[in-house]
N, C-alpha and C. Protein backbone atom coordinates (compact mmCIF):
# COMPACT_ATOMS: atom_id res chain seq x y z
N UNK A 1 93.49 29.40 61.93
CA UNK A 1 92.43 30.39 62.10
C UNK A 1 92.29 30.79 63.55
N UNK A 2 92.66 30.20 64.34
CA UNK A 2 92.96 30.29 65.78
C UNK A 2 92.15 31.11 66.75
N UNK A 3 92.25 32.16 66.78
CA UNK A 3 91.66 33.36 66.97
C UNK A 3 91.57 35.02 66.39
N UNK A 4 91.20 34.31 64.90
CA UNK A 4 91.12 35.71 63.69
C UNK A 4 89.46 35.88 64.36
N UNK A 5 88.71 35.23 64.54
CA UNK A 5 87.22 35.71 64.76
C UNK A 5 87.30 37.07 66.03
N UNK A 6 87.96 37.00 66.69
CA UNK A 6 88.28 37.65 67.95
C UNK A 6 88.91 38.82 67.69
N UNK A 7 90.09 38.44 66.96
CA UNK A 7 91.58 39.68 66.21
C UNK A 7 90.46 40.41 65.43
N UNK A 8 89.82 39.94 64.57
CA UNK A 8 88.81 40.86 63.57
C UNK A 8 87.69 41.72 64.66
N UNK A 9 87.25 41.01 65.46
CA UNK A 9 85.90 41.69 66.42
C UNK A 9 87.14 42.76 67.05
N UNK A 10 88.04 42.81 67.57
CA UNK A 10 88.43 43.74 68.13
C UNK A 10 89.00 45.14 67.04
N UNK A 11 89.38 44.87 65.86
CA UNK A 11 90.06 45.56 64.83
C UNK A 11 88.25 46.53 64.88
N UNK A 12 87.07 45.44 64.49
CA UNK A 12 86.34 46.36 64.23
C UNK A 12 85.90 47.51 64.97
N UNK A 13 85.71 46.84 66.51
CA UNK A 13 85.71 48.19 67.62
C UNK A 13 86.54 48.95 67.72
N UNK A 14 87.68 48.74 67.26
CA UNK A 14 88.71 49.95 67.46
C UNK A 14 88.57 50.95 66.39
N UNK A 15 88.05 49.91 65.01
CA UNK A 15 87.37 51.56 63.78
C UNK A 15 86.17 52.12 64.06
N UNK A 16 85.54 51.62 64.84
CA UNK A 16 84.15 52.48 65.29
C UNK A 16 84.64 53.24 66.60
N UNK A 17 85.79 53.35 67.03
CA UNK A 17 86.05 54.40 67.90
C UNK A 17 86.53 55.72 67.47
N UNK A 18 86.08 56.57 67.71
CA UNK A 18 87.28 58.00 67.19
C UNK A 18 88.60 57.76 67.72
N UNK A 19 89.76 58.50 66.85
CA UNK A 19 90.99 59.04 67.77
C UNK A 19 91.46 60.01 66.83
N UNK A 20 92.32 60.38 68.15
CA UNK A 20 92.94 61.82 67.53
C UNK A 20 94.59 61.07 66.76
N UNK A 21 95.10 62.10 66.22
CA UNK A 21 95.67 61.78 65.79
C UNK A 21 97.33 60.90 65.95
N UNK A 22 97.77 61.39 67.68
CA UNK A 22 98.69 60.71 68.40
C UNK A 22 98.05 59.14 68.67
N UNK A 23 96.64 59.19 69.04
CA UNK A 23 96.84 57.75 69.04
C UNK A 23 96.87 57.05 67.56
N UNK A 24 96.76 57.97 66.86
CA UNK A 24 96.73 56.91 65.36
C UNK A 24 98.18 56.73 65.17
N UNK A 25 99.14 57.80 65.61
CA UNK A 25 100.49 57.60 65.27
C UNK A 25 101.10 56.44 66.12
N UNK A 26 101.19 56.50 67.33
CA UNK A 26 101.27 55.19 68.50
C UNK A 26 100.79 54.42 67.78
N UNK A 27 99.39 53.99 67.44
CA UNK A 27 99.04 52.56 67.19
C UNK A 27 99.65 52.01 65.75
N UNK A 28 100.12 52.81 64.89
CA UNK A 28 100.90 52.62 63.73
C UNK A 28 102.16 52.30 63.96
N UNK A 29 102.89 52.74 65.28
CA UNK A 29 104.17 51.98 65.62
C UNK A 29 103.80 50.66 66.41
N UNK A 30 102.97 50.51 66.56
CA UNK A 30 102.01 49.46 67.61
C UNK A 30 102.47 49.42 69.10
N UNK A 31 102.21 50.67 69.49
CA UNK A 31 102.50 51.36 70.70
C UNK A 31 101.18 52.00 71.06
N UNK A 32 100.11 51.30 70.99
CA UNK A 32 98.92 51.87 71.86
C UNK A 32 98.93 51.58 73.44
N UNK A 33 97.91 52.76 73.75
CA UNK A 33 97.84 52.35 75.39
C UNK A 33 96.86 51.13 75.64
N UNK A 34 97.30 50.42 76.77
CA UNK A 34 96.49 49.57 77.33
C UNK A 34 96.51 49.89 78.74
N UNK A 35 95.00 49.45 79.39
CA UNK A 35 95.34 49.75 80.69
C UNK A 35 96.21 48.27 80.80
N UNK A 36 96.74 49.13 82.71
CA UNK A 36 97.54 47.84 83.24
C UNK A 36 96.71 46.88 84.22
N UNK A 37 97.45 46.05 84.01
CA UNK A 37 96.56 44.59 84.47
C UNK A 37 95.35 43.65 83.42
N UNK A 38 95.27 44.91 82.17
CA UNK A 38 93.97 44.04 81.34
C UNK A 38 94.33 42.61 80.80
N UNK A 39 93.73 41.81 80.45
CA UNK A 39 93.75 40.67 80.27
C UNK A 39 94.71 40.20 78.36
N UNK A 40 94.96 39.40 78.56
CA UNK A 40 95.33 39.31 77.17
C UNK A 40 94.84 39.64 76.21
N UNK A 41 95.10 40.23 74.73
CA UNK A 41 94.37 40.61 74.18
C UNK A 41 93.99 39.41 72.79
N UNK A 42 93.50 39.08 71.89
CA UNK A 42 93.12 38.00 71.09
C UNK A 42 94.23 38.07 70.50
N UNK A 43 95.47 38.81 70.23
CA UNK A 43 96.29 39.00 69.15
C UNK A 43 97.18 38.47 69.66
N UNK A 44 97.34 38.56 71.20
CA UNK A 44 98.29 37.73 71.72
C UNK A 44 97.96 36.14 72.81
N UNK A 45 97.16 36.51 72.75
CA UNK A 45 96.62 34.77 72.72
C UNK A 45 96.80 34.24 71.47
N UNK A 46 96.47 34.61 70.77
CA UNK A 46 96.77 33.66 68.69
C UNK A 46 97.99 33.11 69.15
N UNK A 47 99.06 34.44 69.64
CA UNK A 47 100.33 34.35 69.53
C UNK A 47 100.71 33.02 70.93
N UNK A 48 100.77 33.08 71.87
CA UNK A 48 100.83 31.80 72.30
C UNK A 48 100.34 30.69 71.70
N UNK A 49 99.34 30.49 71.54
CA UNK A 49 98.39 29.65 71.26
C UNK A 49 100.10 28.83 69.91
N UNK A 50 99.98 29.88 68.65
CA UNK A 50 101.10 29.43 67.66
C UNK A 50 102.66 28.81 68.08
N UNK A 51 103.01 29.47 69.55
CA UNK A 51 104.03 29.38 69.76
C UNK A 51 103.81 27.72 70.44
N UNK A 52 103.00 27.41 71.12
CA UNK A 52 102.83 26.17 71.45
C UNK A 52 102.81 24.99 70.25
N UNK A 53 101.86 25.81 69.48
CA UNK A 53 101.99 24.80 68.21
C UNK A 53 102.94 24.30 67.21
N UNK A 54 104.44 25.07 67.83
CA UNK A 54 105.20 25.16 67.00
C UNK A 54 105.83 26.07 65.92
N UNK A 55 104.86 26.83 65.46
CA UNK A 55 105.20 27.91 64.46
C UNK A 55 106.50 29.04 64.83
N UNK A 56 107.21 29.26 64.18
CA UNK A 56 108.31 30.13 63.68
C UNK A 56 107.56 31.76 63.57
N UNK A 57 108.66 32.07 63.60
CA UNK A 57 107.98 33.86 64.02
C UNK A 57 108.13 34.24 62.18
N UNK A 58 108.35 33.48 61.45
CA UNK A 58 107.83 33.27 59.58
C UNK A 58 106.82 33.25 59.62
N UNK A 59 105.95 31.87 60.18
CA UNK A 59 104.92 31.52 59.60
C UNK A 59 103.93 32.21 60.41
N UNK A 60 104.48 32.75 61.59
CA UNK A 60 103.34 33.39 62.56
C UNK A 60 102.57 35.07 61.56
N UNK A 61 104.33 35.49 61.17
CA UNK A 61 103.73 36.90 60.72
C UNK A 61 103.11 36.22 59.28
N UNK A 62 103.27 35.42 58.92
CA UNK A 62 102.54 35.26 57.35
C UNK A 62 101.01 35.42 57.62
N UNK A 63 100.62 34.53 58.60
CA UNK A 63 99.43 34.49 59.21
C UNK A 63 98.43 36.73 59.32
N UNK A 64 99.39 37.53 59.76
CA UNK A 64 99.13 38.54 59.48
C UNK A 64 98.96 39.31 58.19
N UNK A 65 99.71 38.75 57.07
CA UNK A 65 99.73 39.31 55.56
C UNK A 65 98.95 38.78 55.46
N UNK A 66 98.53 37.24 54.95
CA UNK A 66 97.59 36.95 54.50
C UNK A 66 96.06 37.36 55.23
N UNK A 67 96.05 37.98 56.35
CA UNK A 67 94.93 38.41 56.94
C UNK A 67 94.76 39.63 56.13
N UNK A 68 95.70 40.97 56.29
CA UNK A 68 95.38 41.60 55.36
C UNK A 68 95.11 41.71 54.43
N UNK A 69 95.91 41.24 53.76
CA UNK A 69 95.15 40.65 51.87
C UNK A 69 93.79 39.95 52.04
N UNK A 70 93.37 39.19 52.77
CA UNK A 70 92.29 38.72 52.58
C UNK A 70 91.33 39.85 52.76
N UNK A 71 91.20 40.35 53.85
CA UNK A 71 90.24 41.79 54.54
C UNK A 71 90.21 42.53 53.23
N UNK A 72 91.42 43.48 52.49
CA UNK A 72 91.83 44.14 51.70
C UNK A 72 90.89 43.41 50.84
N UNK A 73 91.11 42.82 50.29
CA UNK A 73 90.99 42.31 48.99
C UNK A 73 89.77 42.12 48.64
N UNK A 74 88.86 41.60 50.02
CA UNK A 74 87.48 41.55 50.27
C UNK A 74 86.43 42.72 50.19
N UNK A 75 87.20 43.63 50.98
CA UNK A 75 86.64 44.83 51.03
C UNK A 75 86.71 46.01 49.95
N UNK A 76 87.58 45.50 49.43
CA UNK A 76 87.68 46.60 47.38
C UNK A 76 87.25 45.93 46.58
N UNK A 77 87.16 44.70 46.90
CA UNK A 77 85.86 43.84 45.92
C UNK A 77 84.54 44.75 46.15
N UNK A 78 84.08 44.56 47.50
CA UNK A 78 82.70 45.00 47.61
C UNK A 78 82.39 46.57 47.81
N UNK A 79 83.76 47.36 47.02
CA UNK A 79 83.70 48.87 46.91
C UNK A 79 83.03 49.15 45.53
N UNK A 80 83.56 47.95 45.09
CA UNK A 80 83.49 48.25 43.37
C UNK A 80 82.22 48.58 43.17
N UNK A 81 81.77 49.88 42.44
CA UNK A 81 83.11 50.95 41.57
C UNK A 81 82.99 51.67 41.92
N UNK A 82 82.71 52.34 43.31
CA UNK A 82 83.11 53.42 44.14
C UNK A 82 84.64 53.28 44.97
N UNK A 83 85.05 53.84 45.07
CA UNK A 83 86.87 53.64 45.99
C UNK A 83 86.30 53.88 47.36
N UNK A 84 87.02 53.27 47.91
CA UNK A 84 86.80 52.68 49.34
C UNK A 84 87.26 54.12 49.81
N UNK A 85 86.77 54.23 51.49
CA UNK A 85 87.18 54.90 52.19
C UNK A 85 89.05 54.80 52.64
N UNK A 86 89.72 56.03 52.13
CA UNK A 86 91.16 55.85 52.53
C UNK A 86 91.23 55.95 54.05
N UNK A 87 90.47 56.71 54.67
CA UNK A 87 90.65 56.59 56.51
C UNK A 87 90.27 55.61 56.72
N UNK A 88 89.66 55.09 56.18
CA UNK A 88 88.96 53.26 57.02
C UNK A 88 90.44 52.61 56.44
N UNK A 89 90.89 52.52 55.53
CA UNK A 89 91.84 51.37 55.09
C UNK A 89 93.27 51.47 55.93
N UNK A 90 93.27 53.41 56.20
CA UNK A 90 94.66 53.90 57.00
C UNK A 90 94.37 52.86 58.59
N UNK A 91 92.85 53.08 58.81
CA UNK A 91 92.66 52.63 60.30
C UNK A 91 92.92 50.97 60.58
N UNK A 92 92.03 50.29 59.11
CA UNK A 92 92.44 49.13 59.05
C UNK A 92 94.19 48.93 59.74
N UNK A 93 94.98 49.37 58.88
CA UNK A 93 96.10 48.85 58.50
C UNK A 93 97.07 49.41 59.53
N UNK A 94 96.24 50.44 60.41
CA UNK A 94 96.80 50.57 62.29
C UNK A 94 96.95 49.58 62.90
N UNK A 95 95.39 48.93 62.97
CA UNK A 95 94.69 48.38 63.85
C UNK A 95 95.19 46.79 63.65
N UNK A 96 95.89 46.48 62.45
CA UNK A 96 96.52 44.92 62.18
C UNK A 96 97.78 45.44 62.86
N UNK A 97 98.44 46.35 62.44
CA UNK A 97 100.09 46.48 62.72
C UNK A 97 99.66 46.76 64.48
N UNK A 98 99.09 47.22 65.24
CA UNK A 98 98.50 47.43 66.59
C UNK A 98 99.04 45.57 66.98
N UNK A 99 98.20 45.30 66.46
CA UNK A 99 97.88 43.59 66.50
C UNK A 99 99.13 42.77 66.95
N UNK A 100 99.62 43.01 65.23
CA UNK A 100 101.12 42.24 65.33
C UNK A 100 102.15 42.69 66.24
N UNK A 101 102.36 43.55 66.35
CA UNK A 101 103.19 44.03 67.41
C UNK A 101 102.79 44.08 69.08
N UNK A 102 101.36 43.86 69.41
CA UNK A 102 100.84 43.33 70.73
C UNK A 102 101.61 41.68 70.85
N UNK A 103 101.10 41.16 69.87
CA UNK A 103 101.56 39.59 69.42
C UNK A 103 102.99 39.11 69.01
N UNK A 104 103.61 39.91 68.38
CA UNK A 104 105.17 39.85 67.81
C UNK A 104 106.02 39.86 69.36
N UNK A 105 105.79 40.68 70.21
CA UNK A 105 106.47 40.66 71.21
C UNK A 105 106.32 39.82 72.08
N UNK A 106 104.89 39.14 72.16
CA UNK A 106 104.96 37.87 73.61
C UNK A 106 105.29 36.78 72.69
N UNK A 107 105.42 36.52 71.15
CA UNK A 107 105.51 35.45 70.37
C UNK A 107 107.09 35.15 70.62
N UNK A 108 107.96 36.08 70.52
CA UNK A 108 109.50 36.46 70.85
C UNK A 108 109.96 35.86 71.72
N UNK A 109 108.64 36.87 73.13
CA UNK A 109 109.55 35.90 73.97
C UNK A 109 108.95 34.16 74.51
N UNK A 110 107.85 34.56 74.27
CA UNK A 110 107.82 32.54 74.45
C UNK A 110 108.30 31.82 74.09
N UNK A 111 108.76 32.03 72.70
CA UNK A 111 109.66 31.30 71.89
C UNK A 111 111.46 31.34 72.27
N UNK A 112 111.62 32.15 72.67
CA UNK A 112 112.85 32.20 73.39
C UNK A 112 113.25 31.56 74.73
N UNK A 113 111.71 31.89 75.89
CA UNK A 113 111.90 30.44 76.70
C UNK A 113 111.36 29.34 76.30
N UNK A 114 110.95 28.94 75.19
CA UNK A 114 110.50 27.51 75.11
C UNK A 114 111.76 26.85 74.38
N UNK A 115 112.44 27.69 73.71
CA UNK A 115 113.96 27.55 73.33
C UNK A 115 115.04 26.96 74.20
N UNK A 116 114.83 28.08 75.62
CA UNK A 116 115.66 27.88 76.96
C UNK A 116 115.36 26.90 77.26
N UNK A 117 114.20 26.32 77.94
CA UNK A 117 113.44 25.40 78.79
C UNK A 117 113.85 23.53 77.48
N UNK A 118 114.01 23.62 76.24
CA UNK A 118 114.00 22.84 75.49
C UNK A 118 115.68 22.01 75.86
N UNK A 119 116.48 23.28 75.85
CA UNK A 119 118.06 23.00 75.22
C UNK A 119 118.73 22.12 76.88
């Protein structure tokens, strides 16, 4: 569970922000802007945090599906029987892939020098 309390608080500020539509396309390749110098973000702290612990870049992204399914699954429960908003679920499902791919890339490479530094 590491830091989903954090990954979720930030997913939610990013759906209470507007954007136009380039940043929705960027953050769907998980190519959003960040300024430079900002601090780590929770998605990639998780991601160290896992890589220390051992985890495989398997069990790291499982950790992301099952986040979605859980959110998902939670949140069309408590639609029922109105259908959920499709822009909230498109934004959702930015704002995780945003995530994993902030996280997929420092998970890569830590794991590649903790690989080096091991052998």
């Amino acid at each position: 569970r590491g830091h989903l309390s954090e990954i979720l608080e930030a997913i939610v500020a990013d759906l209470q922000n507007p954007q136009t539509r380039s940043e929705q396309a960027a953050k769907a390749m998980g190519l959003a802007v960040s300024a430079p110098g900002a601090p780590l973000t929770a998605a990639q702290a998780h991601a160290l945090a896992r890589v220390e612990s051992g985890f495989d870049i398997a069990q790291f992204s499982a950790e992301y599906r099952a986040l979605r399914a859980s959110v998902l699954g939670g949140w069309m429960d408590a639609c029922l029987p109105k259908m959920a908003y499709v822009d909230d679920i498109m934004r959702f499902n930015e704002a995780i892939d945003q995530a994993m791919a902030e996280a997929t890339g420092l998970f890569a490479a830590n794991m590649t020098r903790s690989t080096r530094t091991s052998a």
